[in-house]
C-alpha atoms as a PDB file:
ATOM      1  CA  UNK A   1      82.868  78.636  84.136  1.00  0.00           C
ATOM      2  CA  UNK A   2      84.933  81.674  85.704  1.00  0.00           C
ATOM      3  CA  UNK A   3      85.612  84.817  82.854  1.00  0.00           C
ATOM      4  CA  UNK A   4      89.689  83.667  83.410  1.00  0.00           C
ATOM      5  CA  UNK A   5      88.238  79.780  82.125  1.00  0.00           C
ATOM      6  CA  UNK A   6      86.158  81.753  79.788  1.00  0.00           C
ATOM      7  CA  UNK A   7      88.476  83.882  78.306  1.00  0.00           C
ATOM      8  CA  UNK A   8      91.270  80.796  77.849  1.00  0.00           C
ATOM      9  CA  UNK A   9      88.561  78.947  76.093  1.00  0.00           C
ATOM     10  CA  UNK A  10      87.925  81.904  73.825  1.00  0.00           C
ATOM     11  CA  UNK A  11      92.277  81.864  73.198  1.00  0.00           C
ATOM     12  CA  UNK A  12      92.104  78.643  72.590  1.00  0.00           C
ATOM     13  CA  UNK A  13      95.054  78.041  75.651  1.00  0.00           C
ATOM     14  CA  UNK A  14      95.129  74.778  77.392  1.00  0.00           C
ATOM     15  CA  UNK A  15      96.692  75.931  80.427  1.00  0.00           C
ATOM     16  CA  UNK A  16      98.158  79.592  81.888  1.00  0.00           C
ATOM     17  CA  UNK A  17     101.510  80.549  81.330  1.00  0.00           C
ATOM     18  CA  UNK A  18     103.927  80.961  83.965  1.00  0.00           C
ATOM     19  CA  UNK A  19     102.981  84.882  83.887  1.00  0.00           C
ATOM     20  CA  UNK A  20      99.475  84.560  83.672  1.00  0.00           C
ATOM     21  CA  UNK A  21      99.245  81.946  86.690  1.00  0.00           C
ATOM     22  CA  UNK A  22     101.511  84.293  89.128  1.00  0.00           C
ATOM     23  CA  UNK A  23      99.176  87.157  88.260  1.00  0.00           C
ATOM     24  CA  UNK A  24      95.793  85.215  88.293  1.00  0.00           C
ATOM     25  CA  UNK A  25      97.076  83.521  91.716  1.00  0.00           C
ATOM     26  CA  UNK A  26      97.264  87.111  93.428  1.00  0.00           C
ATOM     27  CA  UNK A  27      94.379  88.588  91.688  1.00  0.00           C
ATOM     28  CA  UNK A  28      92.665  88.912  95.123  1.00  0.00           C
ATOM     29  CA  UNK A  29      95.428  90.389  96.908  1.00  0.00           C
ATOM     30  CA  UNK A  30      94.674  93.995  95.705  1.00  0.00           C
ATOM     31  CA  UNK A  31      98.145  94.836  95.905  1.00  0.00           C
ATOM     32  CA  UNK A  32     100.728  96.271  93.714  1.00  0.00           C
ATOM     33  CA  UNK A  33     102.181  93.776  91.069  1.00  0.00           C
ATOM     34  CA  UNK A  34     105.175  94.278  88.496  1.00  0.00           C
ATOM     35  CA  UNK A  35     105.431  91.302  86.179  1.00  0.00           C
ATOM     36  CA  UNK A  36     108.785  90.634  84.106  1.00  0.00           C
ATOM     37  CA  UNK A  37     108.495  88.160  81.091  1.00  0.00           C
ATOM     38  CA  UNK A  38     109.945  87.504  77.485  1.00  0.00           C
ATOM     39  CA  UNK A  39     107.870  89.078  74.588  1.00  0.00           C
ATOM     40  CA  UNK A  40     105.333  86.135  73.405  1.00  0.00           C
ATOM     41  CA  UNK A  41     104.571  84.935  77.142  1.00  0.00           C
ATOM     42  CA  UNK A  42     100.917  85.823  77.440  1.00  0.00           C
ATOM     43  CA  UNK A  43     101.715  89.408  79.753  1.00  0.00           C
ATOM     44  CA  UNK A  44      98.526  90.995  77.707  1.00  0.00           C
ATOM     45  CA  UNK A  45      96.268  88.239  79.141  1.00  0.00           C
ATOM     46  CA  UNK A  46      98.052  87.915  82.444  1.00  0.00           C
ATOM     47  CA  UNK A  47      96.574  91.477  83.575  1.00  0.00           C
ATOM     48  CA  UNK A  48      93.431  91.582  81.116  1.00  0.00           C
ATOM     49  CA  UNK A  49      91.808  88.518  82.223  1.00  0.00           C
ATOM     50  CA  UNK A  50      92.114  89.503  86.540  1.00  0.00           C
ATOM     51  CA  UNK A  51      90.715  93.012  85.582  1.00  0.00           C
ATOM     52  CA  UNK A  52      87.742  91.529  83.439  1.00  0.00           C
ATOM     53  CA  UNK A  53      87.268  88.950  86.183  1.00  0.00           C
ATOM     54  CA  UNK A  54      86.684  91.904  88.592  1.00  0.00           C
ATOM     55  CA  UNK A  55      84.505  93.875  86.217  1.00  0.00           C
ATOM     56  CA  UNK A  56      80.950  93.823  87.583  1.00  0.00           C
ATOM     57  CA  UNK A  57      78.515  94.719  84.441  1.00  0.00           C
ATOM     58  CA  UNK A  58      76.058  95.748  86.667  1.00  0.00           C
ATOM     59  CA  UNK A  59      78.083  99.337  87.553  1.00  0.00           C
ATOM     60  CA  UNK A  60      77.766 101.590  84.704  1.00  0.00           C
ATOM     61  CA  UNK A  61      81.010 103.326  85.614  1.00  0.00           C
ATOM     62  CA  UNK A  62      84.391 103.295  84.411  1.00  0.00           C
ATOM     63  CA  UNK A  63      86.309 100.122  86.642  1.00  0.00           C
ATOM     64  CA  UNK A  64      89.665  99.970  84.932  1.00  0.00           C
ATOM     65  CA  UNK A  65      92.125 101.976  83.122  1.00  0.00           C
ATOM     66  CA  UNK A  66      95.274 101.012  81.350  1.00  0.00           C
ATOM     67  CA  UNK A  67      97.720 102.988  80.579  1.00  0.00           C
ATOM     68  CA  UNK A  68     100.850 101.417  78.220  1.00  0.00           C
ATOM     69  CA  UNK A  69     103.868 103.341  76.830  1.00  0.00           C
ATOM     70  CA  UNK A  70     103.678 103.290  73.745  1.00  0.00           C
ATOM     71  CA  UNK A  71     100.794 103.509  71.452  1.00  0.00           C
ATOM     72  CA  UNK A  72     101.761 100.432  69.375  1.00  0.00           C
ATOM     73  CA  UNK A  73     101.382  98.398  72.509  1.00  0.00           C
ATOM     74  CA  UNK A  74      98.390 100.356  73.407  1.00  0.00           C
ATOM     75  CA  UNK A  75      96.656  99.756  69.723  1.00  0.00           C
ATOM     76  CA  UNK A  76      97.723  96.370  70.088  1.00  0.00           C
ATOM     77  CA  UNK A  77      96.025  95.834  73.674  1.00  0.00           C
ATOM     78  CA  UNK A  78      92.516  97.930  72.686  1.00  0.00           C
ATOM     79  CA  UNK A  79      92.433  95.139  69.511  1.00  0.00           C
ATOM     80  CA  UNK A  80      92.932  92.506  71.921  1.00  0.00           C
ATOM     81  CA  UNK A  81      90.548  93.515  74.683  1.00  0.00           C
ATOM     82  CA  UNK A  82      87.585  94.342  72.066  1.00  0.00           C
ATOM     83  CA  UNK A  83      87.556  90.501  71.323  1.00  0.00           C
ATOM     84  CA  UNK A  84      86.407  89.866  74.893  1.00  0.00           C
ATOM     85  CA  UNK A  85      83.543  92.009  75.419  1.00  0.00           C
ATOM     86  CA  UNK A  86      81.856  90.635  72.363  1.00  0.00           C
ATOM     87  CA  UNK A  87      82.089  87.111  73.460  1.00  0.00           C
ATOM     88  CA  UNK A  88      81.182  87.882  77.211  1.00  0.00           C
ATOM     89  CA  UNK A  89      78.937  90.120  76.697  1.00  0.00           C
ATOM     90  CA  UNK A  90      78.737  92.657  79.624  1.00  0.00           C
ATOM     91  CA  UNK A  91      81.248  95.194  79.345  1.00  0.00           C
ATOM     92  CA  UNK A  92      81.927  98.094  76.170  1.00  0.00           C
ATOM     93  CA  UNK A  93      85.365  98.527  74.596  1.00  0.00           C
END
């Protein structure tokens, strides 16, 4: 099981939203994105789960930043992502 099958199964999601499966689907394009979607559509996991996908546990180095803003959005995203590492076990919030 990939950390993207991982992480749904942790959710408890069935299948990706629309958002989520665009982003996931050019994960390994290592370009630029902008995604545009209605609040409620899964944007949060769309760019978590590509980024913890990429993270390799074995660097102990920082290997992603986000930056959000507002900081409701940004407490909201730091709860969010805490949930992961806990379950996956190999990076620190």
């Amino acid at each position: 099981m990939n950390r993207i099958e991982e992480i749904m199964k942790i959710e408890g999601f069935k299948t990706l939203t629309p958002i989520q499966k665009a982003v996931v689907e050019r994960k390994d394009k290592n370009r630029d994105l902008i995604g545009i979607s209605t609040t409620g559509s899964g944007k949060s996991h769309a760019f978590f789960m590509p980024i913890f996908e990429r993270i390799d546990p074995d660097l102990d180095q920082v290997q992603a930043v986000i930056s959000v803003p507002t900081r409701e959005l940004a407490w909201q995203l730091y709860e969010r992502s805490k949930k992961f590492p806990l379950i996956l076990a190999f990076v620190r919030p």
